[in-house]
C-alpha atoms as a PDB file:
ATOM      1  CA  UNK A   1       4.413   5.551  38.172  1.00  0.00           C
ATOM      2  CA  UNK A   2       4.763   2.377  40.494  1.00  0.00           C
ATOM      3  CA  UNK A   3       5.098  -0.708  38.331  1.00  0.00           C
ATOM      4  CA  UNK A   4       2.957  -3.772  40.720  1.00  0.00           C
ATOM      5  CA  UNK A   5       5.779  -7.281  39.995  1.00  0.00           C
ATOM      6  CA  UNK A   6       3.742 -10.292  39.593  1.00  0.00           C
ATOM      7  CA  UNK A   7       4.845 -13.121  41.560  1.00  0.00           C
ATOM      8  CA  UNK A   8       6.702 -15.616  39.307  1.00  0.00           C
ATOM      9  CA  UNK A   9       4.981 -18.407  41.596  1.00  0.00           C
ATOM     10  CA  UNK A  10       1.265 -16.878  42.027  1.00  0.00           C
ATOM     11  CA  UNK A  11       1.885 -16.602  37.713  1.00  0.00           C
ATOM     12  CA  UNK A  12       3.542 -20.009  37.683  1.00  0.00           C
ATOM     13  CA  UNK A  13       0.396 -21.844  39.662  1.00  0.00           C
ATOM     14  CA  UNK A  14      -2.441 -19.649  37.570  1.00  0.00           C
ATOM     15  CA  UNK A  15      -1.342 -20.848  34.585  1.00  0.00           C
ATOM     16  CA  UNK A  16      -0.959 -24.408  36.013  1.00  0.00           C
ATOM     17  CA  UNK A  17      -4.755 -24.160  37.101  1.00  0.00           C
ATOM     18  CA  UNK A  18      -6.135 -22.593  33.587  1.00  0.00           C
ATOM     19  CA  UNK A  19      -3.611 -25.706  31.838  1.00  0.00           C
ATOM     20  CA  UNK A  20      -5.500 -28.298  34.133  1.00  0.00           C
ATOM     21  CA  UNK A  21      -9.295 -26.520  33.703  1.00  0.00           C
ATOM     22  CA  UNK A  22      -8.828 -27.144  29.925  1.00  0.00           C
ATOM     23  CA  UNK A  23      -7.836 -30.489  29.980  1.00  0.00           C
ATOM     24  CA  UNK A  24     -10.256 -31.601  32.306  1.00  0.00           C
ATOM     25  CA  UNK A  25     -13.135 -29.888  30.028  1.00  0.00           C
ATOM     26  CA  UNK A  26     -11.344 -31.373  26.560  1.00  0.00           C
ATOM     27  CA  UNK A  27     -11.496 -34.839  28.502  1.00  0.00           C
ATOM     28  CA  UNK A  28     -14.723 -34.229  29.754  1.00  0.00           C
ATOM     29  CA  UNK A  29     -16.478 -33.780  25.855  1.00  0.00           C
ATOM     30  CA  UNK A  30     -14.287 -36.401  24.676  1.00  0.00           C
ATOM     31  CA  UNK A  31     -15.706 -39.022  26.892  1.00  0.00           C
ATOM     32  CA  UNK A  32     -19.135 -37.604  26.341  1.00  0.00           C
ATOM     33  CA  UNK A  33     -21.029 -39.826  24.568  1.00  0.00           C
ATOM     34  CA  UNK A  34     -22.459 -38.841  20.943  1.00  0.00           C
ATOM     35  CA  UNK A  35     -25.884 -39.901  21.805  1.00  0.00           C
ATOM     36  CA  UNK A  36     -26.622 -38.188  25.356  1.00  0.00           C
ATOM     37  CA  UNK A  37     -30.033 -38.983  27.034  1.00  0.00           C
ATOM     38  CA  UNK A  38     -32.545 -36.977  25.827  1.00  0.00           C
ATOM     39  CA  UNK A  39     -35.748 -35.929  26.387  1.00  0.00           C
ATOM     40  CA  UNK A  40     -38.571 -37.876  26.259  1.00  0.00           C
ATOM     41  CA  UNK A  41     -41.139 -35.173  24.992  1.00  0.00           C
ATOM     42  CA  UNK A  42     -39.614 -32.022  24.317  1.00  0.00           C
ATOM     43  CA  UNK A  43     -42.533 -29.998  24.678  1.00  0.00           C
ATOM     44  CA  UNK A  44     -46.224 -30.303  26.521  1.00  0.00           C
ATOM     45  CA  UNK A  45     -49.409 -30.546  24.836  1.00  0.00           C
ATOM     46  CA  UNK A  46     -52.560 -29.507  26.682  1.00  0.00           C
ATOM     47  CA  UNK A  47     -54.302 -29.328  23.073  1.00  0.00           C
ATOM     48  CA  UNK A  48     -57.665 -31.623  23.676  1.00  0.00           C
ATOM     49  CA  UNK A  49     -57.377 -34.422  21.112  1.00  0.00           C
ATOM     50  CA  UNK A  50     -59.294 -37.696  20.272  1.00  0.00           C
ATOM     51  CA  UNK A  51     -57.755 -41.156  19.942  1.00  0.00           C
ATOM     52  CA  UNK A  52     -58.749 -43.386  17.303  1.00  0.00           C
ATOM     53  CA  UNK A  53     -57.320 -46.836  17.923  1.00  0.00           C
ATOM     54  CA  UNK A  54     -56.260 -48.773  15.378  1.00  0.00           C
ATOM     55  CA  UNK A  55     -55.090 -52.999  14.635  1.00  0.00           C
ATOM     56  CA  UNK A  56     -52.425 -53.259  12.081  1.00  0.00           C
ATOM     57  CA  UNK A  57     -50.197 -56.198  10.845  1.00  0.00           C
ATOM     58  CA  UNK A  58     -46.524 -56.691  10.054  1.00  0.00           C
ATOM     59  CA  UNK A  59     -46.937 -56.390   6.390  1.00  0.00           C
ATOM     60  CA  UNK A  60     -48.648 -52.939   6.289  1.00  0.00           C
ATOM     61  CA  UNK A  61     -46.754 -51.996   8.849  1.00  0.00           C
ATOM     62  CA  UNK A  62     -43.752 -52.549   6.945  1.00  0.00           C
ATOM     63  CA  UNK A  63     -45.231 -50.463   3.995  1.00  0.00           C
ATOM     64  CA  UNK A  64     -45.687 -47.872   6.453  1.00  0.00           C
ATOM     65  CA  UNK A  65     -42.235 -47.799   7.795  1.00  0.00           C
ATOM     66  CA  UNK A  66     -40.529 -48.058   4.519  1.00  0.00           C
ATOM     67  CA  UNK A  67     -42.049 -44.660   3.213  1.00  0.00           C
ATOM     68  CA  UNK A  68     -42.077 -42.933   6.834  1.00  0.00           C
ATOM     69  CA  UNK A  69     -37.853 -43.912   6.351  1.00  0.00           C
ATOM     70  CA  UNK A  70     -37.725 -42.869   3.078  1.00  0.00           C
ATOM     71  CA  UNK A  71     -39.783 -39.548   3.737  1.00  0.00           C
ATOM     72  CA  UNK A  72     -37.906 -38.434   6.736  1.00  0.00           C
ATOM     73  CA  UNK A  73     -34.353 -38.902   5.261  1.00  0.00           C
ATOM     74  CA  UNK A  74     -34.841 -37.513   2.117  1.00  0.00           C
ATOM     75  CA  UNK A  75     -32.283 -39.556   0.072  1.00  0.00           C
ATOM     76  CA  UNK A  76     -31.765 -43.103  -0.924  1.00  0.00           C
ATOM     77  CA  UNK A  77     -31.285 -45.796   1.979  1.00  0.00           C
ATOM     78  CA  UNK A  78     -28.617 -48.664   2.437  1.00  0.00           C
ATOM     79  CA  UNK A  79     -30.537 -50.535   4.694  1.00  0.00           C
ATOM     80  CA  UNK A  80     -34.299 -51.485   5.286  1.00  0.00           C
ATOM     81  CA  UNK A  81     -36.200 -52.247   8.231  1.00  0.00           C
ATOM     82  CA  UNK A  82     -38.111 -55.117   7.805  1.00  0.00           C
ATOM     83  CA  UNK A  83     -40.985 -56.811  10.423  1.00  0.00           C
ATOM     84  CA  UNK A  84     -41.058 -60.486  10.905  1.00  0.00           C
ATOM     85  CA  UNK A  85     -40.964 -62.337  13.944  1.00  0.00           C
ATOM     86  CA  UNK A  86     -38.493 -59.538  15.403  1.00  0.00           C
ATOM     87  CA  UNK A  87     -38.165 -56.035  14.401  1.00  0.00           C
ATOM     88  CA  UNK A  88     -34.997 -56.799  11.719  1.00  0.00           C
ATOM     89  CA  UNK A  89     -32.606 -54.284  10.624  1.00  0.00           C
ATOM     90  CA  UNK A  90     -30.791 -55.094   7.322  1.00  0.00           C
ATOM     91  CA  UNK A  91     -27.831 -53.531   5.443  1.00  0.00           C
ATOM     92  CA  UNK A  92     -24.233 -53.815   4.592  1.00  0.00           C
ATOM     93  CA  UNK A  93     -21.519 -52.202   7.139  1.00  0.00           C
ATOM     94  CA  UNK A  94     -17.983 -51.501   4.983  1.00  0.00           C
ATOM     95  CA  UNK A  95     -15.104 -53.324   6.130  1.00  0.00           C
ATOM     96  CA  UNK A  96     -11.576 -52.644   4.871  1.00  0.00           C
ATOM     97  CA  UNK A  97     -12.835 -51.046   1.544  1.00  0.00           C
ATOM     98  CA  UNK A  98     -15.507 -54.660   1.175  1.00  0.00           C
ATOM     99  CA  UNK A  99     -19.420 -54.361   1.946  1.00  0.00           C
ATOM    100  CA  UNK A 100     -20.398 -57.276   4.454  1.00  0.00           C
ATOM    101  CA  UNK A 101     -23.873 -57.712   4.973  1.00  0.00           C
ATOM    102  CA  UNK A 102     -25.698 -56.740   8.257  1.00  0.00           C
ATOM    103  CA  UNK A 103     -28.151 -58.010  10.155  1.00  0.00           C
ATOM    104  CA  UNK A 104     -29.954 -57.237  13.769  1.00  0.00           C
ATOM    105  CA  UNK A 105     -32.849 -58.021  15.183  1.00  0.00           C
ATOM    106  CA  UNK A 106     -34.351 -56.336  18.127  1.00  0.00           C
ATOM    107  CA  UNK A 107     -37.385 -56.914  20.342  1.00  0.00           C
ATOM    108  CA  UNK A 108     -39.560 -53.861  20.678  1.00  0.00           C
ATOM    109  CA  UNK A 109     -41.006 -52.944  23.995  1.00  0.00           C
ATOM    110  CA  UNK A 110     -43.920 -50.232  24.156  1.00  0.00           C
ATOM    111  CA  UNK A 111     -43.127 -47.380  27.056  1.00  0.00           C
ATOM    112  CA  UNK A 112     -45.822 -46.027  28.598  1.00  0.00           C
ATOM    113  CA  UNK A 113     -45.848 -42.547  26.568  1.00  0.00           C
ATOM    114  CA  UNK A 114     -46.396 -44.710  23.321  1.00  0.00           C
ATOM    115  CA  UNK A 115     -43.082 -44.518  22.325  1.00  0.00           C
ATOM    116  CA  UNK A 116     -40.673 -48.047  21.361  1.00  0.00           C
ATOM    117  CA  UNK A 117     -37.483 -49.144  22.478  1.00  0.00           C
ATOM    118  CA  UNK A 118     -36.130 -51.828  20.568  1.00  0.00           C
ATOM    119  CA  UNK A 119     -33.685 -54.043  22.516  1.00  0.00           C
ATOM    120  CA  UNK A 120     -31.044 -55.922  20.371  1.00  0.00           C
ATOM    121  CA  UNK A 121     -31.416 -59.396  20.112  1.00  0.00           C
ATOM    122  CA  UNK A 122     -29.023 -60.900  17.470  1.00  0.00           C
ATOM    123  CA  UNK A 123     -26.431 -59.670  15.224  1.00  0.00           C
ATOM    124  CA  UNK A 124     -24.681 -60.977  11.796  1.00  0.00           C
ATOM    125  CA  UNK A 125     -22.144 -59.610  10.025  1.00  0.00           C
ATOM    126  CA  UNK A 126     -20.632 -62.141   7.697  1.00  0.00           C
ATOM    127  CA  UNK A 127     -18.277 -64.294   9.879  1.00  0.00           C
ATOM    128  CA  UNK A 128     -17.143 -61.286  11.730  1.00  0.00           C
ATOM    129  CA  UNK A 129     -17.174 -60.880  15.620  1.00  0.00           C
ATOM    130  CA  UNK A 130     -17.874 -57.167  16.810  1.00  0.00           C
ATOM    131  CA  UNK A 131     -19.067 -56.142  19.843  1.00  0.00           C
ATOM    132  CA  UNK A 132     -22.801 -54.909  19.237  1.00  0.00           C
ATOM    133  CA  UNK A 133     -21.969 -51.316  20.827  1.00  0.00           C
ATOM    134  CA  UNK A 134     -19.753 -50.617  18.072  1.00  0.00           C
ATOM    135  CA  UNK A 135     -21.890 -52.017  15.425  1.00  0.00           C
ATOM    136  CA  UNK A 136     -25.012 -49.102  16.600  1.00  0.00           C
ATOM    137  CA  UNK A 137     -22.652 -46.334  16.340  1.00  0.00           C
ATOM    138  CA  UNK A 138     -21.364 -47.554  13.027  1.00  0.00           C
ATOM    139  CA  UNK A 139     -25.066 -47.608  12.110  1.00  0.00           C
ATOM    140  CA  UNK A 140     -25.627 -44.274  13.926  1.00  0.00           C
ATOM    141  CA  UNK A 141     -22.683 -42.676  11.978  1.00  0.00           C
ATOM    142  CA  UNK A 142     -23.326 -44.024   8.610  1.00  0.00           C
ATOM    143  CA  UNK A 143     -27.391 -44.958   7.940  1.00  0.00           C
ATOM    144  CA  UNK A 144     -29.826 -41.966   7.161  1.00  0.00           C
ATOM    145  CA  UNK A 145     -31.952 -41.776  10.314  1.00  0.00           C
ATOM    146  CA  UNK A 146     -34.876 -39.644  10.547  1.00  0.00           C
ATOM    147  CA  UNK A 147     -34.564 -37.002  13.614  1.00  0.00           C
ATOM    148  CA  UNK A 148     -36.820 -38.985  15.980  1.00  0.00           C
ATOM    149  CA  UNK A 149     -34.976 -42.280  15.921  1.00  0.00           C
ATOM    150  CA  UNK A 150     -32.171 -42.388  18.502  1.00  0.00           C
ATOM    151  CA  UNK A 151     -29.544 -45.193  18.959  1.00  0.00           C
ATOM    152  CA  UNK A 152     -27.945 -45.926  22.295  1.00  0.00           C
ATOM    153  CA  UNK A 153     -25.018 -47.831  21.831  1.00  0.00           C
ATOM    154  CA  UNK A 154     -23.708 -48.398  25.095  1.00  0.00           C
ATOM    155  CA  UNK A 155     -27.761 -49.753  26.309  1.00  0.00           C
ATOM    156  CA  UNK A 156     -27.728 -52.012  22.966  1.00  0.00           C
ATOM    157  CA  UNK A 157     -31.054 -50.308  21.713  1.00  0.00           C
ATOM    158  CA  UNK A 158     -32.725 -48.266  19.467  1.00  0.00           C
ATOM    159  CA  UNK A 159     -35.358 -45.469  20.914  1.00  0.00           C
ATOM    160  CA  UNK A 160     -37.988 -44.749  18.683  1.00  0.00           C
ATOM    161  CA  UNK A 161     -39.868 -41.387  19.622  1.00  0.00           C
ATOM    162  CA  UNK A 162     -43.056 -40.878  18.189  1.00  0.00           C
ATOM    163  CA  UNK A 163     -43.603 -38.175  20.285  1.00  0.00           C
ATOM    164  CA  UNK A 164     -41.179 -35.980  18.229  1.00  0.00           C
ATOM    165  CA  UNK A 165     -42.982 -37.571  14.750  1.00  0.00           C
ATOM    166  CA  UNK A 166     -44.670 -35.067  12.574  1.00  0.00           C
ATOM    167  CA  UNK A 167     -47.713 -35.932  11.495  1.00  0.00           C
ATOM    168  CA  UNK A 168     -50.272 -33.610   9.206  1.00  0.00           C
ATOM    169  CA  UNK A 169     -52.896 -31.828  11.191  1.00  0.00           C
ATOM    170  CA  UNK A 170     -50.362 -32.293  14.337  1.00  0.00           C
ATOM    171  CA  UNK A 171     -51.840 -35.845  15.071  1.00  0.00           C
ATOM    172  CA  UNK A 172     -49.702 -37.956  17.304  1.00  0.00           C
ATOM    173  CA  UNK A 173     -48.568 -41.843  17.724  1.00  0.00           C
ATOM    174  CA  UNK A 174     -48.589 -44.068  20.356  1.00  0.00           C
ATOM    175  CA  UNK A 175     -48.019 -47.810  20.214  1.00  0.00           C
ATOM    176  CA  UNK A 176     -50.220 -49.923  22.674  1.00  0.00           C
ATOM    177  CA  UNK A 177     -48.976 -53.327  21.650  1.00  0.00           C
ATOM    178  CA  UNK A 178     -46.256 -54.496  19.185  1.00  0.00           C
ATOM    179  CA  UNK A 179     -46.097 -58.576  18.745  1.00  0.00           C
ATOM    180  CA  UNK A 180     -44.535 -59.050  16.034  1.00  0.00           C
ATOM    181  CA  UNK A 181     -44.435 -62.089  17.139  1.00  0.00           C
ATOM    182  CA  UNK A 182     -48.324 -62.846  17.058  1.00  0.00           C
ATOM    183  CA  UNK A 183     -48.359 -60.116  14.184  1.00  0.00           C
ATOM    184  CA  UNK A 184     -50.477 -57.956  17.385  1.00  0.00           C
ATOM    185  CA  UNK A 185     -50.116 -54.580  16.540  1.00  0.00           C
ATOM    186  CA  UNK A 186     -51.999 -51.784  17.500  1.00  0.00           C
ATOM    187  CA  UNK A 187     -51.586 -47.896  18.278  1.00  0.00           C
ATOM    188  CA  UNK A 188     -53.390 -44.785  18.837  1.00  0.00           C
ATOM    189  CA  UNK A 189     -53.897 -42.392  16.223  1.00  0.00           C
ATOM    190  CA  UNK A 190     -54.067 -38.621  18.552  1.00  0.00           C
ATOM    191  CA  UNK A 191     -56.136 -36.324  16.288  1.00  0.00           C
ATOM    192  CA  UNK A 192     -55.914 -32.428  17.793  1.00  0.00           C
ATOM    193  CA  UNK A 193     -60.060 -31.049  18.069  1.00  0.00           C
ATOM    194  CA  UNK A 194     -58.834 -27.244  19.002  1.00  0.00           C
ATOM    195  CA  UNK A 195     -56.492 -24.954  18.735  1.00  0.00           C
END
């Protein structure tokens, strides 16, 4: 029986290499960010459907929003999203054991697939001064978002896909204008006509 000897130094540098491999990958999903990019539209649609186009305004929008929250998360919400002349989200954000009410407002911009991005625009949290990356992951980690509502802390925004939206009768979304500012609102109902 011939015993093969290993090579203390061929052993010695092949552990090395697995030792480095495993902390470059444990660095690697550390720095990952928790929200990734994602896909726009996860899946196509060649289903022929027929748009219905319809004007809305910032205070039945707001109904609308309120139970679309409420539905989607499926327990109680701390915070409300509320339309007036910016897209405003309001709650309280927990602060060595005391609740400190928050406030942001965001601008939305329609993208071309009918979806909304809503780009920061102020922030209040009592007296405190926190950078407004940290304040979207807090509210990330700690509000009940429905699925299709992504934050981005690191671009200061809010993604809103109504592509990923379920609707009865798979009808779709897409915003053409939101001015909340002019209280302009209007989107596209997409109603499915076959199978």
């Amino acid at each position: 029986m011939v015993k093969k000897v290993i090579n203390w130094k061929t052993a010695f540098l092949s552990l090395l290499v697995i030792n480095i491999l495993i902390a470059g990958i444990a660095i690697f999903l550390v720095l990952l960010p928790k929200h990734s990019k994602f896909n726009l539209s996860s899946r196509e649609d060649d289903r022929k459907r027929v748009a219905f186009t319809i004007q809305s305004d910032k205070e039945d929008l707001n109904e609308l929003i309120r139970y679309y929250l409420e539905r989607e998360t499926r327990r109680p919400l701390n915070y409300e999203v509320v339309l007036t002349d910016r897209v405003e989200l309001r709650g309280e954000m927990t602060v060595f054991e005391r609740d400190i009410p928050l406030t942001m407002t965001f601008i939305p911009e329609v993208q071309e697939n009918g979806d909304v991005v809503l780009k920061q625009d102020s922030m209040s949290i009592g007296r405190l001064q926190v950078p407004v990356s940290m304040v979207l992951k807090y509210v990330g980690d700690n509000y009940p978002l429905p699925p299709w509502v992504k934050i981005i802390p690191n671009e200061q925004s809010i993604y809103v896909s109504l592509q990923e939206l379920e609707l009865q009768s798979d009808t779709k979304v897409e915003f053409t204008k939101f001015d909340v500012e002019r209280d302009d609102i209007e989107f596209k109902l997409l109603v499915p006509v076959e199978d």
